[in-house]
C-alpha atoms as a PDB file:
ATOM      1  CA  UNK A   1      -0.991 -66.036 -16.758  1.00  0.00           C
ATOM      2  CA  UNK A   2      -0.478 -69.022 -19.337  1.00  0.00           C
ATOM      3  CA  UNK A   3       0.808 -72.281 -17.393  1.00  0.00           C
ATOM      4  CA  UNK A   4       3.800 -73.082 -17.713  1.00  0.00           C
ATOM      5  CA  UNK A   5       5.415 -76.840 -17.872  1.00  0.00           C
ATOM      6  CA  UNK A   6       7.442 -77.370 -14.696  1.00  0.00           C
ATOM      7  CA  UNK A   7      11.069 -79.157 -15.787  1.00  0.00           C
ATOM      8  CA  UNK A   8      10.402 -80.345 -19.473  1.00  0.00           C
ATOM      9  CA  UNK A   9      13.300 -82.208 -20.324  1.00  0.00           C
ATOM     10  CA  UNK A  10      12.505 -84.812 -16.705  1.00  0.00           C
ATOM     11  CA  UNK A  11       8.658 -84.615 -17.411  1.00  0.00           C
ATOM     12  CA  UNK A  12       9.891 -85.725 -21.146  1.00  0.00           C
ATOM     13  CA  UNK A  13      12.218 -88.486 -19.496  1.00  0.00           C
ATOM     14  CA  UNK A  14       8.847 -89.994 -17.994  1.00  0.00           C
ATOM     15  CA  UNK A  15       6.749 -89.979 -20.750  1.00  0.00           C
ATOM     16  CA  UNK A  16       9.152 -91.781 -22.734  1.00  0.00           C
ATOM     17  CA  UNK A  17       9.204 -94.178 -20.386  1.00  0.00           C
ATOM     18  CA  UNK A  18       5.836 -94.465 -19.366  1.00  0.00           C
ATOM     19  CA  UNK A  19       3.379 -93.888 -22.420  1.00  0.00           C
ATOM     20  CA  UNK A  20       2.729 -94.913 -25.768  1.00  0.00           C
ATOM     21  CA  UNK A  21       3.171 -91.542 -26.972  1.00  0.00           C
ATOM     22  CA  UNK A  22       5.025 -90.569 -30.374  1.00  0.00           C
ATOM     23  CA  UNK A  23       8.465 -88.297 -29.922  1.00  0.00           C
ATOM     24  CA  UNK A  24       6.366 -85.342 -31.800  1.00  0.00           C
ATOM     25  CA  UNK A  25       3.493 -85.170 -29.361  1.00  0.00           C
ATOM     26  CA  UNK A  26       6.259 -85.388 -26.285  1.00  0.00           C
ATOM     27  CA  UNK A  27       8.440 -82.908 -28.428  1.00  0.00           C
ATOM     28  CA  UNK A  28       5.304 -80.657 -28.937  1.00  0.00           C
ATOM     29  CA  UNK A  29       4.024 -80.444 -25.248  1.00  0.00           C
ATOM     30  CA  UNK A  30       7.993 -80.412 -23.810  1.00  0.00           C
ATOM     31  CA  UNK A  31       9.086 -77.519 -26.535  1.00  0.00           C
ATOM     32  CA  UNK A  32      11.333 -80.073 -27.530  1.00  0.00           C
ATOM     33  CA  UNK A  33      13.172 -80.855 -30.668  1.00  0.00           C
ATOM     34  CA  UNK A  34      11.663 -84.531 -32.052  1.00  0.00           C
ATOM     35  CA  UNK A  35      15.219 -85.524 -32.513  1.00  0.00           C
ATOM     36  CA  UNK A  36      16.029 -84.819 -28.807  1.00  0.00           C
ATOM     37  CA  UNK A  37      13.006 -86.950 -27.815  1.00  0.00           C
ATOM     38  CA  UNK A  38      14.329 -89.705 -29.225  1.00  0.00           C
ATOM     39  CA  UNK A  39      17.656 -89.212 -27.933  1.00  0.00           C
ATOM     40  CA  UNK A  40      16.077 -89.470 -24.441  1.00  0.00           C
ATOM     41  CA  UNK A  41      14.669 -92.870 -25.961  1.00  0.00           C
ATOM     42  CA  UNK A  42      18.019 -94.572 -27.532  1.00  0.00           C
ATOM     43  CA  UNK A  43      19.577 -93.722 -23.466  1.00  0.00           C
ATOM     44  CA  UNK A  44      21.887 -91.089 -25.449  1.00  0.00           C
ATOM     45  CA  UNK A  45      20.637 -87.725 -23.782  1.00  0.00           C
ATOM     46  CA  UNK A  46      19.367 -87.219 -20.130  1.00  0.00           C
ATOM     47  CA  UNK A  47      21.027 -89.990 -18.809  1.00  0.00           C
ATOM     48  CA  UNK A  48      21.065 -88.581 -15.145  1.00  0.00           C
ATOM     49  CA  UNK A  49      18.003 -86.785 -15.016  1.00  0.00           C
ATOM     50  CA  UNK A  50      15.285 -89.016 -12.975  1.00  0.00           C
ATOM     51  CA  UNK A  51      11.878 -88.429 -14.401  1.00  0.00           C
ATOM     52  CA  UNK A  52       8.926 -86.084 -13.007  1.00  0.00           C
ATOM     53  CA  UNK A  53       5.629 -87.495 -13.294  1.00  0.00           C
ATOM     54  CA  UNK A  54       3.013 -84.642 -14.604  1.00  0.00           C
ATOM     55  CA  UNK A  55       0.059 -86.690 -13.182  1.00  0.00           C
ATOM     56  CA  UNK A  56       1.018 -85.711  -9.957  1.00  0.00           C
ATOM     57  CA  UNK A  57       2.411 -82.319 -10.227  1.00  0.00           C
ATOM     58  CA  UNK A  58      -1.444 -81.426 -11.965  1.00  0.00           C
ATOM     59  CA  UNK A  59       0.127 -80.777 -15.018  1.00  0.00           C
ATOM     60  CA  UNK A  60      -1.826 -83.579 -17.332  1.00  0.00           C
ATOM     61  CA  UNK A  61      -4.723 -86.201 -16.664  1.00  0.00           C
ATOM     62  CA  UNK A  62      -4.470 -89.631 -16.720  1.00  0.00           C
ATOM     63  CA  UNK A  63      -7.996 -88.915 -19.570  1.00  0.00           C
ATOM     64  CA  UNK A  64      -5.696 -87.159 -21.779  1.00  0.00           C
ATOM     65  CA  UNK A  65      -2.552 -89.210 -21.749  1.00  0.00           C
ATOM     66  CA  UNK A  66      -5.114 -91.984 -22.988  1.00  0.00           C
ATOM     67  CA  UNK A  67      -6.644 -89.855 -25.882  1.00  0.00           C
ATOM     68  CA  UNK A  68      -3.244 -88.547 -27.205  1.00  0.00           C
ATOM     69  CA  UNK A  69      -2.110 -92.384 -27.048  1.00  0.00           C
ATOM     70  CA  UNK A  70      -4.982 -93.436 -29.240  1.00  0.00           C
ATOM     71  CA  UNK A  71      -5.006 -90.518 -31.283  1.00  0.00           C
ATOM     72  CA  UNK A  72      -1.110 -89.882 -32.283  1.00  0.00           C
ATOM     73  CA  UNK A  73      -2.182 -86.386 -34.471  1.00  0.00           C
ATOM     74  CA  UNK A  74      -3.699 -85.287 -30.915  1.00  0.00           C
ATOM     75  CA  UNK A  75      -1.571 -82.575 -29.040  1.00  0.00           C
ATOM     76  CA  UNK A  76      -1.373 -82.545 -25.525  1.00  0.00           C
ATOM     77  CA  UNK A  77      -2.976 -80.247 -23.640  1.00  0.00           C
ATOM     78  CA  UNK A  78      -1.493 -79.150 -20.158  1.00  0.00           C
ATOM     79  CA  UNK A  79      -3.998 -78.903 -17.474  1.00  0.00           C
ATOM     80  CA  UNK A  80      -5.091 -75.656 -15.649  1.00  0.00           C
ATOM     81  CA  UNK A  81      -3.368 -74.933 -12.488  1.00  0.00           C
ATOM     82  CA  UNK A  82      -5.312 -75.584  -9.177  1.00  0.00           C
ATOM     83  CA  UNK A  83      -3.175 -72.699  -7.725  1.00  0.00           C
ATOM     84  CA  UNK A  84      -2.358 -69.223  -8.744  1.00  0.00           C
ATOM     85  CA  UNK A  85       1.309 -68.286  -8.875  1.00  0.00           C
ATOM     86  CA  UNK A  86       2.016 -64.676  -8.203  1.00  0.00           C
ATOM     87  CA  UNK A  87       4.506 -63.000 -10.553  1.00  0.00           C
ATOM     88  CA  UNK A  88       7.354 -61.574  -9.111  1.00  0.00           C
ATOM     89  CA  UNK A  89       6.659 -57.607  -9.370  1.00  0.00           C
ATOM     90  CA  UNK A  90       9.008 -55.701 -11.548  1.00  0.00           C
ATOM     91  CA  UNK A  91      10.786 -52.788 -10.459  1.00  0.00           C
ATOM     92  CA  UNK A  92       9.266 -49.856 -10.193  1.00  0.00           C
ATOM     93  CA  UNK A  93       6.672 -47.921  -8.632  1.00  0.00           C
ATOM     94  CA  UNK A  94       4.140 -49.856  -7.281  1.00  0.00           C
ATOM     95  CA  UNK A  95       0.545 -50.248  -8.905  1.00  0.00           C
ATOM     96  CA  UNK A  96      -2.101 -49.507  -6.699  1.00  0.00           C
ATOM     97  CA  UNK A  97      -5.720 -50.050  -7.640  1.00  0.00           C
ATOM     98  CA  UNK A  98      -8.491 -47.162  -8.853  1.00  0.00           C
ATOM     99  CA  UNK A  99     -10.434 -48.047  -5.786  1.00  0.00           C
ATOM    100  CA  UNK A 100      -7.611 -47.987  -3.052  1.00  0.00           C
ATOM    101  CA  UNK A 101      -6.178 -44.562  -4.324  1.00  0.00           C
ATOM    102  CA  UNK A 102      -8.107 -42.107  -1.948  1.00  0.00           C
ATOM    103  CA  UNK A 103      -7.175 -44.230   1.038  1.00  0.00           C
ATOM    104  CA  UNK A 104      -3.628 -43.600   0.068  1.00  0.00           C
ATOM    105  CA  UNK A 105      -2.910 -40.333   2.088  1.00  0.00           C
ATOM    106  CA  UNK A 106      -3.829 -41.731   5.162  1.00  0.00           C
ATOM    107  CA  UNK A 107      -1.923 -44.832   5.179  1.00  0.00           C
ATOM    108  CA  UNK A 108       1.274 -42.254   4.390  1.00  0.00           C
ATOM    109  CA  UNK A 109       0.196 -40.595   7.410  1.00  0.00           C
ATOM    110  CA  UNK A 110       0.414 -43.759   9.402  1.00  0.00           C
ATOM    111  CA  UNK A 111       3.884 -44.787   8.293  1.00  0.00           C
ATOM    112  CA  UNK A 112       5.168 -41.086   8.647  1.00  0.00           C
ATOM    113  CA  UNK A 113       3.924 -40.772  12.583  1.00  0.00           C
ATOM    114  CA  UNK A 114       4.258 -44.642  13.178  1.00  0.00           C
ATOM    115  CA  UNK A 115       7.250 -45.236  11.664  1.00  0.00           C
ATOM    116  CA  UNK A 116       9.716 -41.767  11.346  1.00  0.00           C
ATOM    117  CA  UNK A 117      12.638 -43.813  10.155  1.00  0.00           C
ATOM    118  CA  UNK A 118      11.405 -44.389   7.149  1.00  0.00           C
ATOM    119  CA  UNK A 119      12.714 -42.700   3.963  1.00  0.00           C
ATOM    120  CA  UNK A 120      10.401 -41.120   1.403  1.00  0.00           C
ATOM    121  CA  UNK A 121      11.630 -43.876  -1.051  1.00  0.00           C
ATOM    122  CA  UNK A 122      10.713 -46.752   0.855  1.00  0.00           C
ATOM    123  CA  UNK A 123       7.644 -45.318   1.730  1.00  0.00           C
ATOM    124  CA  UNK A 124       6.635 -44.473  -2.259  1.00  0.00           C
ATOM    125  CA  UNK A 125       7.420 -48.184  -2.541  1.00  0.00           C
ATOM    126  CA  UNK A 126       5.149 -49.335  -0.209  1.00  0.00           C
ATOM    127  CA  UNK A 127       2.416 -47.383  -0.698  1.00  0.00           C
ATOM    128  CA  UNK A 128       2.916 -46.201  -4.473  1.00  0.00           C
ATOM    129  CA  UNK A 129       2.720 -42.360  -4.200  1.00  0.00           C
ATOM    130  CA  UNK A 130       4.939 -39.648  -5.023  1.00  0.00           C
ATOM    131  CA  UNK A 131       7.801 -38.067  -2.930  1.00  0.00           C
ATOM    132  CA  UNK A 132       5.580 -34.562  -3.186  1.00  0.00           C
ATOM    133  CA  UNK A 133       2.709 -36.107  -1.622  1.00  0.00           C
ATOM    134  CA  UNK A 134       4.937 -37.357   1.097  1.00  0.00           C
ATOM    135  CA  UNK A 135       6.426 -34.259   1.800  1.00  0.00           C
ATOM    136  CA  UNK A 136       2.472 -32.358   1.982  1.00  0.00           C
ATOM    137  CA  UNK A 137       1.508 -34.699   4.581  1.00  0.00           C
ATOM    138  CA  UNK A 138       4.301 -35.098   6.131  1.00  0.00           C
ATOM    139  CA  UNK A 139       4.278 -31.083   6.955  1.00  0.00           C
ATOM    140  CA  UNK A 140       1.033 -30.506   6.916  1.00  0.00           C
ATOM    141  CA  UNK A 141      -0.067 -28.749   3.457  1.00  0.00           C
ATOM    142  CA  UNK A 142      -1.742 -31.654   2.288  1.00  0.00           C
ATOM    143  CA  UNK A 143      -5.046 -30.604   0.686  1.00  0.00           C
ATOM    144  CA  UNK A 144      -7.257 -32.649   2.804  1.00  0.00           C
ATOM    145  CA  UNK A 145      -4.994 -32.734   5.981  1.00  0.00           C
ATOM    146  CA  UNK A 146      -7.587 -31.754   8.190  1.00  0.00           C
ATOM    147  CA  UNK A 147      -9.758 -35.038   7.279  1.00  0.00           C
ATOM    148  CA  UNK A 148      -6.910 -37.582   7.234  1.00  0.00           C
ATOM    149  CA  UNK A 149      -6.402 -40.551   9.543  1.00  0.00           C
ATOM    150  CA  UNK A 150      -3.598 -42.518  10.237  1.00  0.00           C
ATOM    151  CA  UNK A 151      -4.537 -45.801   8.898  1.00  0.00           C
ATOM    152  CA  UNK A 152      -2.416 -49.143   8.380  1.00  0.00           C
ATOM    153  CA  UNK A 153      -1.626 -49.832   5.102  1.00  0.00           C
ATOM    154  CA  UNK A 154      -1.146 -53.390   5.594  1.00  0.00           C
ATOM    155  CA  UNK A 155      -4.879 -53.196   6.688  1.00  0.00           C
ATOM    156  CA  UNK A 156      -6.011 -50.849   3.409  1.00  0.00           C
ATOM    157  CA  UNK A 157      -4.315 -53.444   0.885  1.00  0.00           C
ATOM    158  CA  UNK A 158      -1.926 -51.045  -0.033  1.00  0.00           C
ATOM    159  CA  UNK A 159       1.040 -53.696   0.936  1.00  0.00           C
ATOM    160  CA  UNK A 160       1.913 -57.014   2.756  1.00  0.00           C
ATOM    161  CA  UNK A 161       3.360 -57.404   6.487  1.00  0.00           C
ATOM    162  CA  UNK A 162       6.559 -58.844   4.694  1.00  0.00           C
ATOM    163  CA  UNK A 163       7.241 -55.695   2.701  1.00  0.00           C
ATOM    164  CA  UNK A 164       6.463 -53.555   5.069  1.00  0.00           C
ATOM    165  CA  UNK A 165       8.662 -55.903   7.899  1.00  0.00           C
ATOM    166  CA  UNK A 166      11.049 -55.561   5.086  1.00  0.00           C
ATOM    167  CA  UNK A 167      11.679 -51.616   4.960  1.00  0.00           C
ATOM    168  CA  UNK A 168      11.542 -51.006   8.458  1.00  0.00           C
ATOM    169  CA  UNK A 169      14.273 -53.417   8.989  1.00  0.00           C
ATOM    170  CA  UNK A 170      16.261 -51.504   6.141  1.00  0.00           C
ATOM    171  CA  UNK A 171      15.764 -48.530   7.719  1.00  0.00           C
ATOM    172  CA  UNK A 172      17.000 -49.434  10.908  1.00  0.00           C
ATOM    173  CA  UNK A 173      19.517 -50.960  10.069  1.00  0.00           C
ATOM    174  CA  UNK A 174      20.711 -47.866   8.042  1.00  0.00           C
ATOM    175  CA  UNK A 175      19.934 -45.598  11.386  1.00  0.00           C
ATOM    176  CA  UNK A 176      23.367 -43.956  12.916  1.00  0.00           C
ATOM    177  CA  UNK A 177      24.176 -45.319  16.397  1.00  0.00           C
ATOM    178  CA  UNK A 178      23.115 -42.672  19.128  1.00  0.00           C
ATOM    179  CA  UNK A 179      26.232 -41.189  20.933  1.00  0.00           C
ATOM    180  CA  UNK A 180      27.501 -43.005  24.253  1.00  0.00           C
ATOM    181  CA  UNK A 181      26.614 -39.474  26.146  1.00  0.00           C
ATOM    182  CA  UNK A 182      23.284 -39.225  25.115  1.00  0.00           C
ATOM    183  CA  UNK A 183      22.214 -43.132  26.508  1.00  0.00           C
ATOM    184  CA  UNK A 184      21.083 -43.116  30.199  1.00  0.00           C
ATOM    185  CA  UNK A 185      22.608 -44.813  32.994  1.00  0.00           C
ATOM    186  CA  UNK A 186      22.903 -48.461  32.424  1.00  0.00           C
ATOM    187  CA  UNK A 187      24.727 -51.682  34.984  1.00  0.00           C
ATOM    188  CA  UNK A 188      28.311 -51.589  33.995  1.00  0.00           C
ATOM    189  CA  UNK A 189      29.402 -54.519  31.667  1.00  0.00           C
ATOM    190  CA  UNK A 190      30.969 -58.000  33.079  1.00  0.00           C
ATOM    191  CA  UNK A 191      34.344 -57.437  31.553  1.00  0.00           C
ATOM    192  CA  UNK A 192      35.017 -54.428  34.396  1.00  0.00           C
ATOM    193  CA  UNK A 193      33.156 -56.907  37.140  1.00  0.00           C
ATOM    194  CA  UNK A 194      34.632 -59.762  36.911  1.00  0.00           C
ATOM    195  CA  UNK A 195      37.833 -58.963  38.673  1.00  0.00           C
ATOM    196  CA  UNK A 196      36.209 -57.585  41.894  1.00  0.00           C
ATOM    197  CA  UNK A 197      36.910 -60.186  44.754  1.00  0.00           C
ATOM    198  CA  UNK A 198      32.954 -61.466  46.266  1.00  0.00           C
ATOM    199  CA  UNK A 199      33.884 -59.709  49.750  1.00  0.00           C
ATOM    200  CA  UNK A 200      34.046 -56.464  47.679  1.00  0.00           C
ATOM    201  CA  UNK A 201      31.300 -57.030  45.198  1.00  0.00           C
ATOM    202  CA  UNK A 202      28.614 -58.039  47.910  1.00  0.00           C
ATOM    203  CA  UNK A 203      29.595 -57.133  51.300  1.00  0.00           C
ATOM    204  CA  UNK A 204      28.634 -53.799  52.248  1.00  0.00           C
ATOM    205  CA  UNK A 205      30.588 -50.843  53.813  1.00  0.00           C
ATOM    206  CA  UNK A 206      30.882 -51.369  57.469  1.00  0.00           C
ATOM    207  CA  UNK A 207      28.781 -48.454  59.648  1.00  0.00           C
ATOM    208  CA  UNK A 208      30.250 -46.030  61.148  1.00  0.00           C
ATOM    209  CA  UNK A 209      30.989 -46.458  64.537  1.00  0.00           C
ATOM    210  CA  UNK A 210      29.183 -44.028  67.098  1.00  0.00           C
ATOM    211  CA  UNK A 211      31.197 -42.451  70.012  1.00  0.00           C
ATOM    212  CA  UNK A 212      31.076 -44.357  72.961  1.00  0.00           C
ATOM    213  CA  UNK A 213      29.662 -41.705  75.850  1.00  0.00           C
ATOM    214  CA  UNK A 214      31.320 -41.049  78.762  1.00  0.00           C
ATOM    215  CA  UNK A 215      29.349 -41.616  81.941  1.00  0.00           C
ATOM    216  CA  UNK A 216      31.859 -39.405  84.183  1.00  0.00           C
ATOM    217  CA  UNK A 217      31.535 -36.807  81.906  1.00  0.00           C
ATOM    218  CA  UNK A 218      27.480 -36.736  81.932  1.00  0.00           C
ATOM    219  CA  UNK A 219      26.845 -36.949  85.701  1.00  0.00           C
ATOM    220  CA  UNK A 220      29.613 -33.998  86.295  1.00  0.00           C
ATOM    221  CA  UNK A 221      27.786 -32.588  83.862  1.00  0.00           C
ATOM    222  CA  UNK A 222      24.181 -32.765  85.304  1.00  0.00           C
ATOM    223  CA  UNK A 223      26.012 -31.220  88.324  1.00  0.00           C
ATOM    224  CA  UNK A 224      26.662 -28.584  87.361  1.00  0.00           C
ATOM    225  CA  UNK A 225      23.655 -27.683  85.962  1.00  0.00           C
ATOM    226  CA  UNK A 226      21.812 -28.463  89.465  1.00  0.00           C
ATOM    227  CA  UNK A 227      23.760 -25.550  91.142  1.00  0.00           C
ATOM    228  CA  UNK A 228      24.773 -24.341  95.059  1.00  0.00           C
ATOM    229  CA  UNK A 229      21.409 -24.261  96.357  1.00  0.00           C
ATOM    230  CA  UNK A 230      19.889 -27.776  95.162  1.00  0.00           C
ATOM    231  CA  UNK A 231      23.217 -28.986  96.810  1.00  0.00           C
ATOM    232  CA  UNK A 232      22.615 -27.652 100.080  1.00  0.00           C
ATOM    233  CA  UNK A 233      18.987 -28.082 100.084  1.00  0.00           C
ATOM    234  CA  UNK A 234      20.266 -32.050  99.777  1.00  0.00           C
ATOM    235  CA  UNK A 235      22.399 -31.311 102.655  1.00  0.00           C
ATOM    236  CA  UNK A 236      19.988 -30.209 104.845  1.00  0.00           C
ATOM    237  CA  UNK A 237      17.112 -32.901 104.649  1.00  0.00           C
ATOM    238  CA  UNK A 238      16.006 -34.482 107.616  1.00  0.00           C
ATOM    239  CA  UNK A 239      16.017 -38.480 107.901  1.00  0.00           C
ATOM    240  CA  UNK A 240      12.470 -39.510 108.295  1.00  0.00           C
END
């Protein structure tokens, strides 16, 4: 990817102001027009733009500045980029390398058991494969479907965390509440608590209170089960 000069009209505003260089060789390396240039230089054009220095955004050497300025036919030359800038990725189905294509079935297999939610759309986009294949492996007629495993495809290359982060989020967030009668038994909410007085909240039932026995009612009872006889064997017991 060709670099590219990062705000051209402020990096123009500086060297105007800070080099000996001619309005055609700032013109040239800003894609300006000379005339602009040297409205920059009267003060009638990019009055309230503050100037960027290139030297230390990386985008020209101090070495070059000085050759241009001794040699005005010289054109400036922007400097290579210590980092690479990723393009933004067009829309569209996503390219996925010669050598990463075989490993492609089992990372659908991972996102199908790992992540159900997922549409076949978002999963073609993460993984670059067709709806068809999705569907094979998804119910088992895949050609090879006895020799798959569920791999990550984060892991295989075949996408970032972010984008995959990304779709699952969609997808939930596109997921139809579950009915109130099919969620289990949960603490019932503050609004139908906070009325309860504390004695009824926290104090528990009082116990039931047991019978109290009857002690009248017990001996006349073991009386009667003693009979006649063990009365008048009582009756007739000598004192020792």
């Amino acid at each position: 990817m060709a670099n590219t000069l990062l705000m051209p009209k402020a990096t123009a505003v500086w060297l105007v102001d800070n080099t000996a260089l001619t309005f055609d060789q700032i013109a040239q390396f800003c894609k300006l027009h000379p005339l602009e240039v040297k409205a920059i230089a009267d003060g009638e054009s990019a009055q309230g733009i503050k100037g960027l220095d290139p030297i230390n955004t990386g985008q020209l050497s101090r070495e070059e500045i000085a050759k241009a300025e001794a040699d005005p036919n010289r054109a400036l030359k922007i400097a290579d980029a210590k980092y690479a800038v990723p393009e933004l990725r067009k829309k569209g189905p996503r390219y996925t390398p010669v050598s990463k294509r075989q490993d492609r079935p089992n990372a659908i297999l991972w996102l199908v058991r790992n992540h159900p939610e997922l549409k076949d759309a978002q999963v073609s986009r993460l993984v670059g494969t067709t709806k068809n294949t999705i569907e094979q492996i998804r119910n088992r007629t895949h050609w090879n479907s006895a020799n798959l495993q569920p791999v990550d495809p984060v892991a295989l290359g075949l996408c970032s965390q972010i984008d995959l982060d990304f779709e699952v989020q969609k997808a939930a967030k596109s997921r139809p509440p579950e009915p109130e009668g099919e969620q289990g038994d949960s603490l019932l909410p503050a609004s139908e608590t906070e009325g309860l007085p504390i004695s009824d909240a926290m104090t528990p039932p009082p116990p039931r209170e047991e019978e109290e026995l009857d002690a009248e009612a017990v001996f006349a009872k073991l009386k009667s089960l003693k009979g006649p006889d063990s009365d008048d064997a009582e009756g007739d017991g000598t004192e020792s």
